[in-house]
C-alpha atoms as a PDB file:
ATOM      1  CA  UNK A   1      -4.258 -28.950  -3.322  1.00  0.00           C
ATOM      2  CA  UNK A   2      -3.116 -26.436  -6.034  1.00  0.00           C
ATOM      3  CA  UNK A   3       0.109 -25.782  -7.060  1.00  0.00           C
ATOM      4  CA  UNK A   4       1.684 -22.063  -5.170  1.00  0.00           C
ATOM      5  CA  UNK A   5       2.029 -20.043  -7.878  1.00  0.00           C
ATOM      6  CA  UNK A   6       5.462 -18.518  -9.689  1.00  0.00           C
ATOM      7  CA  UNK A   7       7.079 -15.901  -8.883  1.00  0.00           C
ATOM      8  CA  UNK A   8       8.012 -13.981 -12.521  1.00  0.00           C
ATOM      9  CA  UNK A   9      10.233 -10.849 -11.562  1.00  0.00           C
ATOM     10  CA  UNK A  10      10.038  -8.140 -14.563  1.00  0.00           C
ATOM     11  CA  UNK A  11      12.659  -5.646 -14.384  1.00  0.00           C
ATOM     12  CA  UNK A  12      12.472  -2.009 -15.566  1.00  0.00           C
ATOM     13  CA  UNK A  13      14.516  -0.009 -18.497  1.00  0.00           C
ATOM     14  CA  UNK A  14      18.127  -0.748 -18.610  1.00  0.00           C
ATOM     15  CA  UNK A  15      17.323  -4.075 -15.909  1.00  0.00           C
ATOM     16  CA  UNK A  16      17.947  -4.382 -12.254  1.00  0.00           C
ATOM     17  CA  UNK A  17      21.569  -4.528 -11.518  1.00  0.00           C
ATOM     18  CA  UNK A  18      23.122  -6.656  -8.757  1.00  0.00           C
ATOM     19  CA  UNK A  19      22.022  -6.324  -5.395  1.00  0.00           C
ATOM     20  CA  UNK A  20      18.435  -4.752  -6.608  1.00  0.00           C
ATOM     21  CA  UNK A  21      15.833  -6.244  -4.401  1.00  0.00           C
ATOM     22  CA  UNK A  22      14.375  -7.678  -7.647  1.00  0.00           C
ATOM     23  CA  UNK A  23      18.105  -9.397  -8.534  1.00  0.00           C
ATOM     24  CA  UNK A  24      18.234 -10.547  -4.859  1.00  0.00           C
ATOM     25  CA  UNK A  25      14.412 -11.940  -5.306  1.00  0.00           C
ATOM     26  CA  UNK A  26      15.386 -13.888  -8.335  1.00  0.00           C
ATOM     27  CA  UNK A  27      18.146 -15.735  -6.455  1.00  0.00           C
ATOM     28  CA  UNK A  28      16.271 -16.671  -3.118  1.00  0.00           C
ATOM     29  CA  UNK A  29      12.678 -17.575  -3.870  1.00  0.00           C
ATOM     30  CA  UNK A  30      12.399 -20.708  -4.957  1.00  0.00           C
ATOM     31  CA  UNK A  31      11.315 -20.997  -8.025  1.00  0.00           C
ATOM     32  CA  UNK A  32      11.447 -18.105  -9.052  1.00  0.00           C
ATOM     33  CA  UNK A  33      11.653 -16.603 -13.117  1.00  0.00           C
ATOM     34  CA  UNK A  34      13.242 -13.706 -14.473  1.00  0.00           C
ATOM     35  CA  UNK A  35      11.837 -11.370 -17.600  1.00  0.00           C
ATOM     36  CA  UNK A  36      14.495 -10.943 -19.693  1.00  0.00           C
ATOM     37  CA  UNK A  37      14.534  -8.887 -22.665  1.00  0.00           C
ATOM     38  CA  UNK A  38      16.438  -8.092 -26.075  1.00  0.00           C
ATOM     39  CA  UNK A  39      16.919  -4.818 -25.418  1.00  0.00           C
ATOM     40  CA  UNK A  40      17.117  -3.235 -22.317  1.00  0.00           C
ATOM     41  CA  UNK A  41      18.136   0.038 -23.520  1.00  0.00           C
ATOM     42  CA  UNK A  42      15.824   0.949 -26.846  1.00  0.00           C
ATOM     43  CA  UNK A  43      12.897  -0.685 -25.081  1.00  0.00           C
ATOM     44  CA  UNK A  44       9.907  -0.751 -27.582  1.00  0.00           C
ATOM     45  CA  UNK A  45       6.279  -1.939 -26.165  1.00  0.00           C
ATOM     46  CA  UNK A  46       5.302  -4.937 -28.550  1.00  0.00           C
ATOM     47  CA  UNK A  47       8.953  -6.635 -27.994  1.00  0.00           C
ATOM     48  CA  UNK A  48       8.605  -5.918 -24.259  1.00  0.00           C
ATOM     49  CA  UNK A  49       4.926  -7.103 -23.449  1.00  0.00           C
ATOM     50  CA  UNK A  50       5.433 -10.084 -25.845  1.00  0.00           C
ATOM     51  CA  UNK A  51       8.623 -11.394 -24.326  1.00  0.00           C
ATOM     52  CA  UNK A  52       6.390 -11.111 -20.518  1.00  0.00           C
ATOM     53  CA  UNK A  53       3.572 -12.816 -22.008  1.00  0.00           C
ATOM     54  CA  UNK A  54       5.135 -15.351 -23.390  1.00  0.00           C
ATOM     55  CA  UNK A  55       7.109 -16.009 -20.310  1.00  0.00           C
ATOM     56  CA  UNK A  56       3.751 -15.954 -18.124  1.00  0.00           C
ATOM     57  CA  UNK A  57       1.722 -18.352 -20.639  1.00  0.00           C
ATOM     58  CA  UNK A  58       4.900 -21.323 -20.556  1.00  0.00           C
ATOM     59  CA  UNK A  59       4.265 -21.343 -16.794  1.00  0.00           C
ATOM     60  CA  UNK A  60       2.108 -24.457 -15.458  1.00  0.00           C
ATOM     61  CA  UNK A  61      -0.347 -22.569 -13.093  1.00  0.00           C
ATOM     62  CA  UNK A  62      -0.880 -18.953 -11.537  1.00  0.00           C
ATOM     63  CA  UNK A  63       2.039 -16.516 -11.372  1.00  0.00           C
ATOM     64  CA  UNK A  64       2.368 -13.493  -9.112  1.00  0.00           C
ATOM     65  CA  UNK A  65       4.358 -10.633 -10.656  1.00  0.00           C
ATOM     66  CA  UNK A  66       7.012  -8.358  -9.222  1.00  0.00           C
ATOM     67  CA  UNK A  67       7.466  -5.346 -11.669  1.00  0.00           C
ATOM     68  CA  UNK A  68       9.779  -2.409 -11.291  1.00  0.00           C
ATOM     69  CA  UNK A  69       9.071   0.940 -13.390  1.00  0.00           C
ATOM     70  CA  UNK A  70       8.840   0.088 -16.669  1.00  0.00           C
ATOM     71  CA  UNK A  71       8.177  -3.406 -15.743  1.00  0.00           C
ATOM     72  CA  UNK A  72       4.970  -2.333 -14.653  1.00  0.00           C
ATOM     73  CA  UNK A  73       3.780  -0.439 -17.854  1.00  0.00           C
ATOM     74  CA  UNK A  74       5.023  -3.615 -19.504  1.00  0.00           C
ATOM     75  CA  UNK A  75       2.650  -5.758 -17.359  1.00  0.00           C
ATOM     76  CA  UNK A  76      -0.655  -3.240 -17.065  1.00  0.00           C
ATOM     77  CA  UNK A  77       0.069  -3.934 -21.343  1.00  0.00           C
ATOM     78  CA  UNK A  78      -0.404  -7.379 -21.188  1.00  0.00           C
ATOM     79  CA  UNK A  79      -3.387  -8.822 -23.261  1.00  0.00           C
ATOM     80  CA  UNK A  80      -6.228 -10.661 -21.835  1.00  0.00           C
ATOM     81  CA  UNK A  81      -4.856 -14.211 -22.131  1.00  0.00           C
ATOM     82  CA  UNK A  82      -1.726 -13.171 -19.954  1.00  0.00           C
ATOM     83  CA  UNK A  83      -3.370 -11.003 -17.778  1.00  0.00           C
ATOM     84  CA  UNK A  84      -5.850 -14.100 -16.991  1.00  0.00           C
ATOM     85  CA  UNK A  85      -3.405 -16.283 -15.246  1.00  0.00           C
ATOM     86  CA  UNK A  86      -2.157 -13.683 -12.790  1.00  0.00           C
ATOM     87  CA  UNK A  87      -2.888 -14.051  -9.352  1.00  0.00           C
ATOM     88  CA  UNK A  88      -1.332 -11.053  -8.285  1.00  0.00           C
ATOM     89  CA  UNK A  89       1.181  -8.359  -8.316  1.00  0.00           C
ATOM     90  CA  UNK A  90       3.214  -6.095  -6.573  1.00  0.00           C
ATOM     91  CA  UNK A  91       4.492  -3.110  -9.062  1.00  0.00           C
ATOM     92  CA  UNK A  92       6.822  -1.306  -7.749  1.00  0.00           C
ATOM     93  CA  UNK A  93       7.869   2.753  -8.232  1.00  0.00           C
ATOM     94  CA  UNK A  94       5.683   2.470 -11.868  1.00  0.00           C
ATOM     95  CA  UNK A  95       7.554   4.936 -14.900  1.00  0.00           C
ATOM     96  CA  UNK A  96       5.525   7.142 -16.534  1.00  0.00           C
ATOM     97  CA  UNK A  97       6.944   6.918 -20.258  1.00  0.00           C
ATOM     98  CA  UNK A  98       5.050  10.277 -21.510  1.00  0.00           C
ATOM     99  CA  UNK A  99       7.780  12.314 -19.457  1.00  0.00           C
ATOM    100  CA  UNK A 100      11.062  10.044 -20.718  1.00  0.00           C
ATOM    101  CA  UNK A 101      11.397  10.086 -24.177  1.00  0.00           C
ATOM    102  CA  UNK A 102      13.212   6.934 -24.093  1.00  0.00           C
ATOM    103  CA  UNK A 103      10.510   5.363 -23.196  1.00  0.00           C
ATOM    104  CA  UNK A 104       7.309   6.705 -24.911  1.00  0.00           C
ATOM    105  CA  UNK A 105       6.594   3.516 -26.995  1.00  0.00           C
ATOM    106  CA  UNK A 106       4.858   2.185 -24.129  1.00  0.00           C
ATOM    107  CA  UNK A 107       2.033   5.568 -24.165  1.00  0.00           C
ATOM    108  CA  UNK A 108      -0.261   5.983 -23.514  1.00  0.00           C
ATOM    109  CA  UNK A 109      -0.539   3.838 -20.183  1.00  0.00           C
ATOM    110  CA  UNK A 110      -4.074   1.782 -19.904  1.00  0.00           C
ATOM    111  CA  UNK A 111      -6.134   3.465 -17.181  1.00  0.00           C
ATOM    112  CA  UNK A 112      -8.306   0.465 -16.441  1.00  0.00           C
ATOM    113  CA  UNK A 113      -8.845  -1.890 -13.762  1.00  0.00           C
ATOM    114  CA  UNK A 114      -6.517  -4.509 -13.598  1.00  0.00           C
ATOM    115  CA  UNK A 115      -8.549  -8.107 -13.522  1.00  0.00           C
ATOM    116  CA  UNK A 116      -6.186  -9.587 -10.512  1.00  0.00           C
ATOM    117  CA  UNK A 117      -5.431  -8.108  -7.028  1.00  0.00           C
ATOM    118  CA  UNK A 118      -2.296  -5.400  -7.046  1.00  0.00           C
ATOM    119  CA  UNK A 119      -0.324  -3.650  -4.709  1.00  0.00           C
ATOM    120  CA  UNK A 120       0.934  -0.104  -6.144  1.00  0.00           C
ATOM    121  CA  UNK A 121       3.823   1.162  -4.153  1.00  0.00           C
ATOM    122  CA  UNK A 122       4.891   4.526  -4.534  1.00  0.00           C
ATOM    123  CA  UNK A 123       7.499   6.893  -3.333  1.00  0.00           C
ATOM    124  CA  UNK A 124       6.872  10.590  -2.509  1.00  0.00           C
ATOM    125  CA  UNK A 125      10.150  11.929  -4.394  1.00  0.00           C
ATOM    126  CA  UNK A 126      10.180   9.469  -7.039  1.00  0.00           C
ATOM    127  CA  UNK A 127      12.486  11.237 -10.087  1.00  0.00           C
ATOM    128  CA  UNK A 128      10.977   8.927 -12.915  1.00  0.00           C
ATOM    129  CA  UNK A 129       6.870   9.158 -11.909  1.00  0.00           C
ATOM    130  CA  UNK A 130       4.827  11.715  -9.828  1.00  0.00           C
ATOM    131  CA  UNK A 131       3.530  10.386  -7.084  1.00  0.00           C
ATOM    132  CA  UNK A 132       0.154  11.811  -8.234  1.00  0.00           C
ATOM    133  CA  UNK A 133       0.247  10.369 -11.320  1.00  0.00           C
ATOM    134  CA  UNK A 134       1.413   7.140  -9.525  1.00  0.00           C
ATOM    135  CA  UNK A 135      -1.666   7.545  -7.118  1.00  0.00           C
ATOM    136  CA  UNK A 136      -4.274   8.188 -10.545  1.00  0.00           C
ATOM    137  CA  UNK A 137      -2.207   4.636 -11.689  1.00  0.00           C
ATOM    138  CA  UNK A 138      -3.679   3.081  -8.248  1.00  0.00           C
ATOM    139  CA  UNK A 139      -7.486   4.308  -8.584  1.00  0.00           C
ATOM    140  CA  UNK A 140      -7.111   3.097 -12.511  1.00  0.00           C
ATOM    141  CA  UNK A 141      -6.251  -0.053 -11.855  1.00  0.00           C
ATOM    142  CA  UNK A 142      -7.821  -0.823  -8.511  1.00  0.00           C
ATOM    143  CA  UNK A 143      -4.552  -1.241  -6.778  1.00  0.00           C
ATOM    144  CA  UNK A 144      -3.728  -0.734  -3.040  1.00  0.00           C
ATOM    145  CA  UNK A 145      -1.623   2.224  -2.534  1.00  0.00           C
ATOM    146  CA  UNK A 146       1.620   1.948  -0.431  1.00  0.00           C
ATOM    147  CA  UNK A 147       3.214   4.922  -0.603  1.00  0.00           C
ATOM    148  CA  UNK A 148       6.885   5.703   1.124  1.00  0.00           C
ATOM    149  CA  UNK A 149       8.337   8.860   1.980  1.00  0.00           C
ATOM    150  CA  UNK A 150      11.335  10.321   0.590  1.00  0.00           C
ATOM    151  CA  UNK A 151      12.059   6.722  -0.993  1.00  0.00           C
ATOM    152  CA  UNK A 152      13.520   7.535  -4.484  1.00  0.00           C
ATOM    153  CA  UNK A 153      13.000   5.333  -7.178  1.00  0.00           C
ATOM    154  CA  UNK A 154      12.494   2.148  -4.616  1.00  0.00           C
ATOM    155  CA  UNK A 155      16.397   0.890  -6.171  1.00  0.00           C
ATOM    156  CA  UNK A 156      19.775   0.729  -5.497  1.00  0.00           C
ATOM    157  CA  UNK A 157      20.436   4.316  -5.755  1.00  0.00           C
ATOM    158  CA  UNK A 158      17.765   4.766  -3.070  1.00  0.00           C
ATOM    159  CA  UNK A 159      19.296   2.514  -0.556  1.00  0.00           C
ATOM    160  CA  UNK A 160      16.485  -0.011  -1.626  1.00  0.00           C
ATOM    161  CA  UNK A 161      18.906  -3.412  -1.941  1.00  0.00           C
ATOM    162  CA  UNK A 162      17.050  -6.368   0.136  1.00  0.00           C
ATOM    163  CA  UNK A 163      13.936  -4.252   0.932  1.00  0.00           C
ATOM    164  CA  UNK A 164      11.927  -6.420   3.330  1.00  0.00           C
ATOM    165  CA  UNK A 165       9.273  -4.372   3.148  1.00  0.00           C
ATOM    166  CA  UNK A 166       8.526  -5.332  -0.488  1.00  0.00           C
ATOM    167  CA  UNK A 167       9.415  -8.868   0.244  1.00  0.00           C
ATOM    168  CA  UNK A 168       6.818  -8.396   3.123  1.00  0.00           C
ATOM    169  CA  UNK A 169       4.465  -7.252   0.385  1.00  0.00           C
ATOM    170  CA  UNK A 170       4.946 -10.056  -2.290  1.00  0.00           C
ATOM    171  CA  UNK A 171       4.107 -12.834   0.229  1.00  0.00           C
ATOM    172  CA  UNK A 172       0.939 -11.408   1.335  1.00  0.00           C
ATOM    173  CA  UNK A 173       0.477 -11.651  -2.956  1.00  0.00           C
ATOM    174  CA  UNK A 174       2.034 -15.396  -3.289  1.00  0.00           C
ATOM    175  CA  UNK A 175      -0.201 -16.800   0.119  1.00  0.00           C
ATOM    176  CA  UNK A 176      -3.416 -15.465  -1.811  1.00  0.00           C
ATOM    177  CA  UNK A 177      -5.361 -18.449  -3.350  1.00  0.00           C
ATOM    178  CA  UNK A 178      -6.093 -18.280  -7.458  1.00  0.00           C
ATOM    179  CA  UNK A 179     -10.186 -17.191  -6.523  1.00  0.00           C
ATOM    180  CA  UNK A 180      -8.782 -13.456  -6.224  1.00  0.00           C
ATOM    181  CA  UNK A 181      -9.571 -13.309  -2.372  1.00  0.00           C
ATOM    182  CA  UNK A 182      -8.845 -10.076  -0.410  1.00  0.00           C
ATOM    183  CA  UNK A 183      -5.056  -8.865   0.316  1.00  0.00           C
ATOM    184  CA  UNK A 184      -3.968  -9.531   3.204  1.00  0.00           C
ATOM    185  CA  UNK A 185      -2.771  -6.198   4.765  1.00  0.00           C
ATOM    186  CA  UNK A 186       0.552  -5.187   5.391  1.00  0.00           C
ATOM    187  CA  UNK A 187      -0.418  -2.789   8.088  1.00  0.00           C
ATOM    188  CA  UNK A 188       1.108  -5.212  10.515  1.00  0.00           C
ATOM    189  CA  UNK A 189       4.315  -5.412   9.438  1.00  0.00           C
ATOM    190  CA  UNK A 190       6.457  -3.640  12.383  1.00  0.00           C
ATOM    191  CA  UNK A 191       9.443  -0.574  11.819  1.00  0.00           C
ATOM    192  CA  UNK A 192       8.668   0.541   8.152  1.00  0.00           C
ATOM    193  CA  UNK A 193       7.127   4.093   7.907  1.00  0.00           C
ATOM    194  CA  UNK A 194       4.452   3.797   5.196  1.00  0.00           C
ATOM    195  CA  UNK A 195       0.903   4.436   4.478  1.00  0.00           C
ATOM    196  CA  UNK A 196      -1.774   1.598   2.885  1.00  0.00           C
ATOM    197  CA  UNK A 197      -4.601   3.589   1.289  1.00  0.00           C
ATOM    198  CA  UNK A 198      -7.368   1.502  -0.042  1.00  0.00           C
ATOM    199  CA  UNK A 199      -8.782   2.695  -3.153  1.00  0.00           C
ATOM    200  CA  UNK A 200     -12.240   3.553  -4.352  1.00  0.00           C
ATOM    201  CA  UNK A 201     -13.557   2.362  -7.839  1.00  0.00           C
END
């Protein structure tokens, strides 16, 4: 029986305070690693995807990845030998660095499939990404689409601290076997208004 794979949680520009569903993550799933980077304010691309791929190559097994905003960019950047020993992720309110100058190091954002099963959630009124642009993210990269009404930036400031939803989300990732089977869908999951919209490539 194989190993369950590790959780790696990759926080955005300027990290994920305290009490951030990814912070909160990192201290209850067993397990579970943190990205951590040498500068979370001047992000630049090559320091950012190296310090990920680095982390996901020391692990012993499959990872799943949790990304928020710029963690995602960060992680759709990852070269092939990284991207190969994901099992899955769940990337979260993606930033769309050609509108933040602060971030444009990481344009222009790949727009291909990604070669391990994703879940892209997006919020209607997010101030750091479109959601259209967040839904032409989805059909790039073969995600499923959750998208949330009215749900800011999916952070603190949005009223997003434990977020079961997401944690809801990520399991339905970590329970998935290494062969890339099919998502199991969070349609089920009882008192959260959102929509799943499977994607055609």
């Amino acid at each position: 029986m194989s190993n369950p794979p590790t959780l790696i949680i990759v926080p955005g520009w300027r990290d994920s305070a305290p009490g951030h569903w990814q912070s909160l993550w990192a201290e209850s799933v067993p397990g579970a690693l943190r990205t951590v980077q040498d500068d979370w304010e001047a992000p630049k691309r090559n320091a950012w995807v190296g310090a990920l791929a680095q982390q996901i190559l020391s692990v012993d097994g499959p990872v799943v990845i949790a990304a928020h905003s710029l963690g995602c960019i960060t992680t759709v950047h990852l070269p092939p030998e990284a991207a190969a020993r994901i099992q899955g992720a769940l990337l979260v309110a993606p930033a769309d660095p050609e509108r933040r100058g602060a971030l444009v190091d990481f344009a222009p954002v790949p727009y291909q499939r990604l070669p391990y099963p994703n879940i892209l959630v997006a919020s209607t009124n997010d101030p750091y990404c479109p959601v259209r642009t967040a839904g032409a993210y989805a059909r790039a990269w073969g995600s499923e689409l959750v998208r949330l009404n009215n749900a800011g930036h999916i952070n603190i400031e949005s009223g997003h601290g434990p977020w079961p939803l997401g944690l809801a989300l990520l399991q339905s990732l970590m329970a998935d076997g290494p062969t890339g089977t099919a998502l199991q869908s969070p349609t089920s999951i009882p008192s959260y208004p959102f929509q799943l919209q499977e994607i055609a490539v």
